[in-house]
C-alpha atoms as a PDB file:
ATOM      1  CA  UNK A   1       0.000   0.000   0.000  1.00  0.00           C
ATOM      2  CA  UNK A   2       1.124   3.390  -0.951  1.00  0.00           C
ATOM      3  CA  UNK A   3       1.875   6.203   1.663  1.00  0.00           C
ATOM      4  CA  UNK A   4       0.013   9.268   1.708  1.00  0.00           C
ATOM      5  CA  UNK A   5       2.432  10.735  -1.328  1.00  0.00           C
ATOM      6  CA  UNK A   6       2.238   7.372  -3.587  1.00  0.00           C
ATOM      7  CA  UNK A   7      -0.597   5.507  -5.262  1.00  0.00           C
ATOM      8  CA  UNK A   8      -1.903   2.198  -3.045  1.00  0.00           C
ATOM      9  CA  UNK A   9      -0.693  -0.528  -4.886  1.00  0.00           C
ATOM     10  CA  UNK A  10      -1.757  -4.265  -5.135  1.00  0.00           C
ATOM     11  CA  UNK A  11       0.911  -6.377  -6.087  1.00  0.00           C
ATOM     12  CA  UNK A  12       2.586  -2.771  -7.551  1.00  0.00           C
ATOM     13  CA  UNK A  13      -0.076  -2.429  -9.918  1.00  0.00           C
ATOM     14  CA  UNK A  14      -1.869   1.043  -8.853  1.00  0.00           C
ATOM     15  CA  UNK A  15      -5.363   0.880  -7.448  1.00  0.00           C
ATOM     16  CA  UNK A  16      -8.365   2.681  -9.090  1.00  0.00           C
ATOM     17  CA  UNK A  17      -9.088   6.011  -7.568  1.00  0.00           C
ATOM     18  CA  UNK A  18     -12.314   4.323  -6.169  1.00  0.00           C
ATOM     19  CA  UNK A  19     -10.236   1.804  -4.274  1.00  0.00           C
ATOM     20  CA  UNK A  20      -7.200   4.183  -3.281  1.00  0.00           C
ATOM     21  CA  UNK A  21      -9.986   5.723  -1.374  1.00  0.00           C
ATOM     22  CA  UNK A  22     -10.371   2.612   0.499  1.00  0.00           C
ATOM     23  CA  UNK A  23      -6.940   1.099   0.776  1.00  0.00           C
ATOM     24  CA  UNK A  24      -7.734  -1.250   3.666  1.00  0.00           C
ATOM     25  CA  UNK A  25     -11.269  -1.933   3.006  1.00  0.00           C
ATOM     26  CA  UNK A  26      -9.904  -3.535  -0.371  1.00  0.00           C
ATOM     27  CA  UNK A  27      -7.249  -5.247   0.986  1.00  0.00           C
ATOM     28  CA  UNK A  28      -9.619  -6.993   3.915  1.00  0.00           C
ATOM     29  CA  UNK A  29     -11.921  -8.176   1.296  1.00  0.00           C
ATOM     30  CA  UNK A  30      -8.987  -9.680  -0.849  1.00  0.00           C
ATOM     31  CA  UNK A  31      -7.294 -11.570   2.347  1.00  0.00           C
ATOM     32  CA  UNK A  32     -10.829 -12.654   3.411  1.00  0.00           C
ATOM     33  CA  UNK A  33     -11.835 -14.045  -0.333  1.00  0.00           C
ATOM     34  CA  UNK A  34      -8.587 -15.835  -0.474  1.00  0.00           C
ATOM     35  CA  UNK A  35      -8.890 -17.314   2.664  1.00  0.00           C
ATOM     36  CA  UNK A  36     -12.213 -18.506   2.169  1.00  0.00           C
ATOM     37  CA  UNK A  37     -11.180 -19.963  -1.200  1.00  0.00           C
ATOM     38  CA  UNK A  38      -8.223 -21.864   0.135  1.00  0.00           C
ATOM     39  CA  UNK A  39     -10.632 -22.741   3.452  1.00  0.00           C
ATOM     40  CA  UNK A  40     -12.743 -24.447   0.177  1.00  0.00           C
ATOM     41  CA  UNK A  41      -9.891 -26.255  -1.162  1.00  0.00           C
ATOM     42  CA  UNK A  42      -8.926 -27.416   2.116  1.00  0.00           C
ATOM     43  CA  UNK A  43     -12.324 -28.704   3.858  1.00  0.00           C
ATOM     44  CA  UNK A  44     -13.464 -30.084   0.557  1.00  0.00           C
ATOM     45  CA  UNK A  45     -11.345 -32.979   1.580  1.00  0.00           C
ATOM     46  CA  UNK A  46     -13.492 -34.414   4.210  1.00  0.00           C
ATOM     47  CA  UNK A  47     -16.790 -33.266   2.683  1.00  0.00           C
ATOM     48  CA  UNK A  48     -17.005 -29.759   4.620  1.00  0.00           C
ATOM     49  CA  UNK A  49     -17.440 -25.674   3.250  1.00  0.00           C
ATOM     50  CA  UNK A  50     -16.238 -22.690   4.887  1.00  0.00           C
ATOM     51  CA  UNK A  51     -17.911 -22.257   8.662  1.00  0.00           C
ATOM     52  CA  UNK A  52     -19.191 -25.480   8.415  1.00  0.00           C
ATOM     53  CA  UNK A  53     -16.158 -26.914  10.628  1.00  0.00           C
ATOM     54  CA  UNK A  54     -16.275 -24.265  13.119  1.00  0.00           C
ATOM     55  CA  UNK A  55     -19.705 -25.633  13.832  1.00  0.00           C
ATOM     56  CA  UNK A  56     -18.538 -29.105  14.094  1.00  0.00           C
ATOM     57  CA  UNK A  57     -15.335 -27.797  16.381  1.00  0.00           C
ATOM     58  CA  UNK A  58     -17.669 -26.347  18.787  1.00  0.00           C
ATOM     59  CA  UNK A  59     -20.124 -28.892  19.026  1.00  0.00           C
ATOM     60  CA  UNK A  60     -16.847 -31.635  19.245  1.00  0.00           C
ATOM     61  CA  UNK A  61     -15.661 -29.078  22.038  1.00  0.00           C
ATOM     62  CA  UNK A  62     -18.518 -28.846  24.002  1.00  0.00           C
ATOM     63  CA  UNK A  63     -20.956 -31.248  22.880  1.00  0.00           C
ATOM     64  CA  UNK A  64     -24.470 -30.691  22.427  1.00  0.00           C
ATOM     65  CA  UNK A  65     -25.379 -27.145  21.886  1.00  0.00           C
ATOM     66  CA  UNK A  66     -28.670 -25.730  21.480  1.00  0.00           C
ATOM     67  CA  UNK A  67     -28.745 -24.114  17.885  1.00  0.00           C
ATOM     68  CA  UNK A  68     -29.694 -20.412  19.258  1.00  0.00           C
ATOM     69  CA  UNK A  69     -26.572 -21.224  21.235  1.00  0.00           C
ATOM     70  CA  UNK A  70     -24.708 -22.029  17.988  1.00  0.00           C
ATOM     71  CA  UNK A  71     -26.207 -18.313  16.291  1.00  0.00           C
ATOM     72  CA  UNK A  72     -24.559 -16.567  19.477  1.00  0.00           C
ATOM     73  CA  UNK A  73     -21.152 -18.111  19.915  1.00  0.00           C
ATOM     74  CA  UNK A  74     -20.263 -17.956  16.088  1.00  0.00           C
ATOM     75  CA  UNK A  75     -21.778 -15.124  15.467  1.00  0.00           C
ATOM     76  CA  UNK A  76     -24.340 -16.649  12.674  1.00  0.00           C
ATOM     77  CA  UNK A  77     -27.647 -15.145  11.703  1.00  0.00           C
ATOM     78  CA  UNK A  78     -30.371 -17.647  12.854  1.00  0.00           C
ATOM     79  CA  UNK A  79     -31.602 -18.146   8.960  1.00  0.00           C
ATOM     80  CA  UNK A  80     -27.699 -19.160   8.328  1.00  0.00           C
ATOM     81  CA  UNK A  81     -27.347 -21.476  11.207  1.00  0.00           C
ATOM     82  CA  UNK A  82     -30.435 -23.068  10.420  1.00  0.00           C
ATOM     83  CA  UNK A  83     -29.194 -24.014   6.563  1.00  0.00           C
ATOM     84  CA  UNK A  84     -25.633 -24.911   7.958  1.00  0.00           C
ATOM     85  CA  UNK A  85     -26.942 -27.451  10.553  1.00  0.00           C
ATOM     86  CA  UNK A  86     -29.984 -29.343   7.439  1.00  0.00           C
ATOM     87  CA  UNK A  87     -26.836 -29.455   5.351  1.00  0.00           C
ATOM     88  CA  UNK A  88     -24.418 -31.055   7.772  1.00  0.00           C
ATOM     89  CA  UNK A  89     -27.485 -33.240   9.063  1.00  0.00           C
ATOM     90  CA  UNK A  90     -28.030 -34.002   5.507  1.00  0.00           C
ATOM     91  CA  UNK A  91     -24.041 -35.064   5.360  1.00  0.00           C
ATOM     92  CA  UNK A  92     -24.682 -37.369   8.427  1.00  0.00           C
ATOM     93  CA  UNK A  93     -22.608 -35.340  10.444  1.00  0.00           C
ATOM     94  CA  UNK A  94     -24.723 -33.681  13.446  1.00  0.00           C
ATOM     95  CA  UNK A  95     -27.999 -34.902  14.600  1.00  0.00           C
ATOM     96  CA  UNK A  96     -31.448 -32.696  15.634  1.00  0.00           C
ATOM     97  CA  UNK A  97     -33.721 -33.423  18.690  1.00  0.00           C
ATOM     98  CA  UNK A  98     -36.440 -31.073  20.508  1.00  0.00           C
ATOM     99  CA  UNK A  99     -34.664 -30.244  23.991  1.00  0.00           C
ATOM    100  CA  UNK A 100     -36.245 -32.231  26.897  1.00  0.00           C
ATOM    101  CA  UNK A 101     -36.227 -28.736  28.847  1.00  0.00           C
ATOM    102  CA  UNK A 102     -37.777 -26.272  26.460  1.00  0.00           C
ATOM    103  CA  UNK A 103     -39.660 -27.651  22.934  1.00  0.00           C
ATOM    104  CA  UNK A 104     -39.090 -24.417  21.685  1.00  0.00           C
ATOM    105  CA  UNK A 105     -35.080 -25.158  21.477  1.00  0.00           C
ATOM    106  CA  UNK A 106     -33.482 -27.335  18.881  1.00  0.00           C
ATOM    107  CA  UNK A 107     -30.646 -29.425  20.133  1.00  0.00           C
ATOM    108  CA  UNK A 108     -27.343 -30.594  17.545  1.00  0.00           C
ATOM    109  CA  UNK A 109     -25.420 -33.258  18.676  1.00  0.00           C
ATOM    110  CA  UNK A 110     -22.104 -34.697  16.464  1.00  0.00           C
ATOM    111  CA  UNK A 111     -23.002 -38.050  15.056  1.00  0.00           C
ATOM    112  CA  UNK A 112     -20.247 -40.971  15.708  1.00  0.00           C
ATOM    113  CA  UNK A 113     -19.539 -40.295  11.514  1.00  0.00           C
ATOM    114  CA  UNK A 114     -18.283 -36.524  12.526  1.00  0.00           C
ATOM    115  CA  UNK A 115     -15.896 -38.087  15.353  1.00  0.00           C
ATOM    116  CA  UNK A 116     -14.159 -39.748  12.332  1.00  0.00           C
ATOM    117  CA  UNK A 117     -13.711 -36.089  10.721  1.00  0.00           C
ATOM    118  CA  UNK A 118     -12.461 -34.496  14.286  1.00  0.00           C
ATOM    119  CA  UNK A 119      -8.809 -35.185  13.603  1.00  0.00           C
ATOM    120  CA  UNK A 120      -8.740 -34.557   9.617  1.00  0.00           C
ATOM    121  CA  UNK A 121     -10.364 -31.282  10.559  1.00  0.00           C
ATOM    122  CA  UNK A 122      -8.022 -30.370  13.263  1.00  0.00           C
ATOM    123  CA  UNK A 123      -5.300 -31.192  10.669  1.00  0.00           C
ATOM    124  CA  UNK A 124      -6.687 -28.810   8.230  1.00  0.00           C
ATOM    125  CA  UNK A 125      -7.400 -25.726  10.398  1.00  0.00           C
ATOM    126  CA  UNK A 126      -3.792 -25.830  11.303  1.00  0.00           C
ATOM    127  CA  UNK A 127      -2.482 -26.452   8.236  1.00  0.00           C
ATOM    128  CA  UNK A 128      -4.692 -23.016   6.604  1.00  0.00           C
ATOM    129  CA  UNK A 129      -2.998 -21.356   9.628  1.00  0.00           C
ATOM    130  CA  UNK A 130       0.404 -22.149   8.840  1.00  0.00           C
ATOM    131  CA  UNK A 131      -0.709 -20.489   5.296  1.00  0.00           C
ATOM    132  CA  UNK A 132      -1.976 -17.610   7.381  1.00  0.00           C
ATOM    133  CA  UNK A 133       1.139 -17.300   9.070  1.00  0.00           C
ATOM    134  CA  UNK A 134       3.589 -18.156   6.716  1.00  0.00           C
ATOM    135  CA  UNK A 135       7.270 -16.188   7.415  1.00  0.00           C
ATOM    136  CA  UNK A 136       5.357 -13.884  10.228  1.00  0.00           C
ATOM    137  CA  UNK A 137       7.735 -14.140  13.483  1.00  0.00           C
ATOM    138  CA  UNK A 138       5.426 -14.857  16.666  1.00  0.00           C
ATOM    139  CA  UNK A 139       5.726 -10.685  17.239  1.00  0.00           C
ATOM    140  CA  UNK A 140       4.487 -10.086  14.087  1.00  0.00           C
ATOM    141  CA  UNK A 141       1.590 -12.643  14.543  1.00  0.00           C
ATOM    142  CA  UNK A 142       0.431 -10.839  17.921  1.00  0.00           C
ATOM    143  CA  UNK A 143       0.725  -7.441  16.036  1.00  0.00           C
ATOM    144  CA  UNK A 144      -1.541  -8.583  13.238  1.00  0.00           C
ATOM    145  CA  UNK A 145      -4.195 -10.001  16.052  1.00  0.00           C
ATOM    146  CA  UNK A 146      -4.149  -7.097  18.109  1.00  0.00           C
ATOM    147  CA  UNK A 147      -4.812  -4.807  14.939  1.00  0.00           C
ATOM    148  CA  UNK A 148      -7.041  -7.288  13.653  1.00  0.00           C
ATOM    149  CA  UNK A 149      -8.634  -7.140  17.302  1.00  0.00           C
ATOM    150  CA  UNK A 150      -9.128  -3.213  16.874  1.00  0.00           C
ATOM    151  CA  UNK A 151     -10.445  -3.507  13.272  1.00  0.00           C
ATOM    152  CA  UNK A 152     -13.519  -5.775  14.262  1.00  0.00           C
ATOM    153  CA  UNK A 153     -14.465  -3.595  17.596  1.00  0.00           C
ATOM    154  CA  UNK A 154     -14.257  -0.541  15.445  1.00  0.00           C
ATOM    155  CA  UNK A 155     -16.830  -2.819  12.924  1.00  0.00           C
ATOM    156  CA  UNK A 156     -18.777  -4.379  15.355  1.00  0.00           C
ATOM    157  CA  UNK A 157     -19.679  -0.821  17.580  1.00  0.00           C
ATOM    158  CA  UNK A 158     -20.046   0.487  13.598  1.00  0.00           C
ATOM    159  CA  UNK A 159     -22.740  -2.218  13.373  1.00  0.00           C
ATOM    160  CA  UNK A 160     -24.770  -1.415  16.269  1.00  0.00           C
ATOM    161  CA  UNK A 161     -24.384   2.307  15.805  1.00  0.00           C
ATOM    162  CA  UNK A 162     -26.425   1.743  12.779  1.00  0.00           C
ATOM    163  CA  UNK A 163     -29.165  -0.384  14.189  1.00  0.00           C
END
């Protein structure tokens, strides 16, 4: 990225004027789209898309979860949550029951065919975060979290500003 007396650059090719007015903005939506694509590549392995294994880590991790529970701790929308969990049902890979303690809650449980996945998946988030990391030292890993850390506060009080 250029300083305030050069162009922003990707790759030093120049930026549009309508990006160079949003230098970071571009570059968070090209980290986040190549993530996501090589998140694809990766989980398509074992039968999985993008989010779906941070569902299955959480319900391996803690076991059965109410899906309102799910919305909250990954920070889903309820309509999204609701076609994650039919697909991996569909997949074999959680089940759905009505809770015994309130029939308006829907409980997912990992089937016995996810705990096959558990390790594979482990496997594969660490190896896309070795790819995340590549030649950053361990100080220039907690720099990037801590700005990244400041970047989504500054989005998520932007969010509920707006509401």
């Amino acid at each position: 990225m250029g300083t305030a007396n050069e162009p922003a650059t990707t790759a030093g090719t120049p930026l549009p004027p309508s990006v160079q007015a949003g230098p970071l903005n571009h570059a968070i939506l090209r980290v986040a789209r190549l993530h996501r694509m090589l998140a694809a590549q990766l989980l398509r392995r074992v039968g999985l898309h993008p989010s779906q294994e941070l569902v299955m880590m959480q319900l391996w991790d803690l076991g059965p979860q109410r899906q309102t529970d799910l919305v909250r701790m990954l920070g889903s929308d309820a309509a999204t949550m609701t076609r994650t969990v039919q697909r991996l049902e569909h997949a074999g890979f959680v089940r759905r029951r009505p809770s015994a303690t309130d029939k308006r809650a829907t409980i997912i449980e990992p089937t016995p065919a996810s705990q096959a996945l558990r390790r594979e998946v482990e496997g594969i988030w660490a190896e896309l975060e070795r790819s995340v990391t590549g030649d950053l030292t361990p100080d220039q890993q907690a720099e990037a979290l801590r700005v990244l850390g400041q970047i989504e506060a500054g989005l998520a009080r932007a969010t509920t500003q707006g509401t």
